[in-house]
Protein backbone atom coordinates (compact mmCIF):
# COMPACT_ATOMS: atom_id res chain seq x y z
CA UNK A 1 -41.01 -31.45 -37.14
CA UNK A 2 -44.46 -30.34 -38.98
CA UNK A 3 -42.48 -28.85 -41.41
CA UNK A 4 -39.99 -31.37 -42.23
CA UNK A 5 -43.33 -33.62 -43.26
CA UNK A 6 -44.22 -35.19 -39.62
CA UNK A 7 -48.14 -34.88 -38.82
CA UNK A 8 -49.60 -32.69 -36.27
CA UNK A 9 -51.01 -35.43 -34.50
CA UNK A 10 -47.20 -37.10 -34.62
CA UNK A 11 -45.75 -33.82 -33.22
CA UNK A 12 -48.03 -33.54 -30.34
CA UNK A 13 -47.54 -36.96 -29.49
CA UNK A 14 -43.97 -37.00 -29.66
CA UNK A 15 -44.10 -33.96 -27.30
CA UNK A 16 -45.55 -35.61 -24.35
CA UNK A 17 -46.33 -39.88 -24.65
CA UNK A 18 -43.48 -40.48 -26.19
CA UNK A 19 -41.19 -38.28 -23.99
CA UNK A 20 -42.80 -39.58 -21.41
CA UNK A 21 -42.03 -43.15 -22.41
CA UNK A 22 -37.98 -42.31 -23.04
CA UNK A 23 -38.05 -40.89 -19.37
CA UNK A 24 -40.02 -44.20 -18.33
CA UNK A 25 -42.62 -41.81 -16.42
CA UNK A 26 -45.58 -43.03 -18.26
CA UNK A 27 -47.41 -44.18 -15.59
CA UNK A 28 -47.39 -40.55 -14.18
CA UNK A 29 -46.81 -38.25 -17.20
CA UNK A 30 -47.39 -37.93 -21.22
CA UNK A 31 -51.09 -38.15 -21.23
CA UNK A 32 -54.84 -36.80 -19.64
CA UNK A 33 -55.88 -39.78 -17.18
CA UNK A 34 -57.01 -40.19 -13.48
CA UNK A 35 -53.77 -40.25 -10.85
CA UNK A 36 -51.61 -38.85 -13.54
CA UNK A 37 -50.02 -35.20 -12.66
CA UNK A 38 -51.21 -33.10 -15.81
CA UNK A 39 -49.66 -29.75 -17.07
CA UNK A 40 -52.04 -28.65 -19.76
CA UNK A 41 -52.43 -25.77 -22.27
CA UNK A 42 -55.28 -24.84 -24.46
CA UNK A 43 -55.25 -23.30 -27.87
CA UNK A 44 -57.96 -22.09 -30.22
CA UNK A 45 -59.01 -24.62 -32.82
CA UNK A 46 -57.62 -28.37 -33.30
CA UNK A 47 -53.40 -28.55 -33.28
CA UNK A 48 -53.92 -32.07 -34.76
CA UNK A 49 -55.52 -30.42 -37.84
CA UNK A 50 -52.55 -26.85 -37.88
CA UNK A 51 -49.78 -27.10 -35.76
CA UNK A 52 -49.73 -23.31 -35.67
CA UNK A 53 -52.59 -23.15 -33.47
CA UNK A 54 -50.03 -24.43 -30.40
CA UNK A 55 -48.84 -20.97 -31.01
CA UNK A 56 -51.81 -19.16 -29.56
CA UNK A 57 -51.76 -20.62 -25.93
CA UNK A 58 -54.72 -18.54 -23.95
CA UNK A 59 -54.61 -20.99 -21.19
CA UNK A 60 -52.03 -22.46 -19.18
CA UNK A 61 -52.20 -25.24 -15.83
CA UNK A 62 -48.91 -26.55 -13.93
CA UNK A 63 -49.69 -29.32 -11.26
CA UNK A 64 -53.89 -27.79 -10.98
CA UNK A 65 -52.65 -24.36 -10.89
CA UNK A 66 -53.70 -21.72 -13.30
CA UNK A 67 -51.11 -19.66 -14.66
CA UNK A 68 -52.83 -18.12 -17.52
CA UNK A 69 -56.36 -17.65 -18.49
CA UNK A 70 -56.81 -14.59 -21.24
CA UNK A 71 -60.55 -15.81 -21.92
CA UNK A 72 -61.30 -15.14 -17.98
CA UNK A 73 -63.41 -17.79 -17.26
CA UNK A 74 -62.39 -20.31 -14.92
CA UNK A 75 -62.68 -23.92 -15.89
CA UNK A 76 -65.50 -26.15 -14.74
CA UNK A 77 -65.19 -28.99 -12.01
């Protein structure tokens, strides 16, 4: 989508709130907020300023389990 002219920010939103939305599950999916369940990934550098960085995933957590970690440090509580 990047490369067809949308903006990172657009991408990653379309990805999760407004997929979320279409499903109507935002009220438990598409963002980071208390009671929601949260699958998150984490990528070097800011994806809203170079989509490429979602490319590089070094850490990966389904429903508060970790799947990946390749920087081997657990994340603070």
């Amino acid at each position: 989508m990047v490369d067809l002219g949308m903006k990172p920010i657009d991408a990653l939103r379309s990805a999760a709130i407004a997929d979320a939305e279409l499903l109507s599950l935002q009220d438990k999916i598409g963002t980071l907020d208390t009671g929601k369940l949260a699958d998150i990934v984490a990528v070097p550098g800011n994806p809203a300023e170079n989509i490429r960085q979602t490319e590089k995933v070094f850490f990966v957590m389904k429903e508060g389990v970790i799947y990946r970690n390749d920087r081997g440090t657990a994340p603070q509580r």
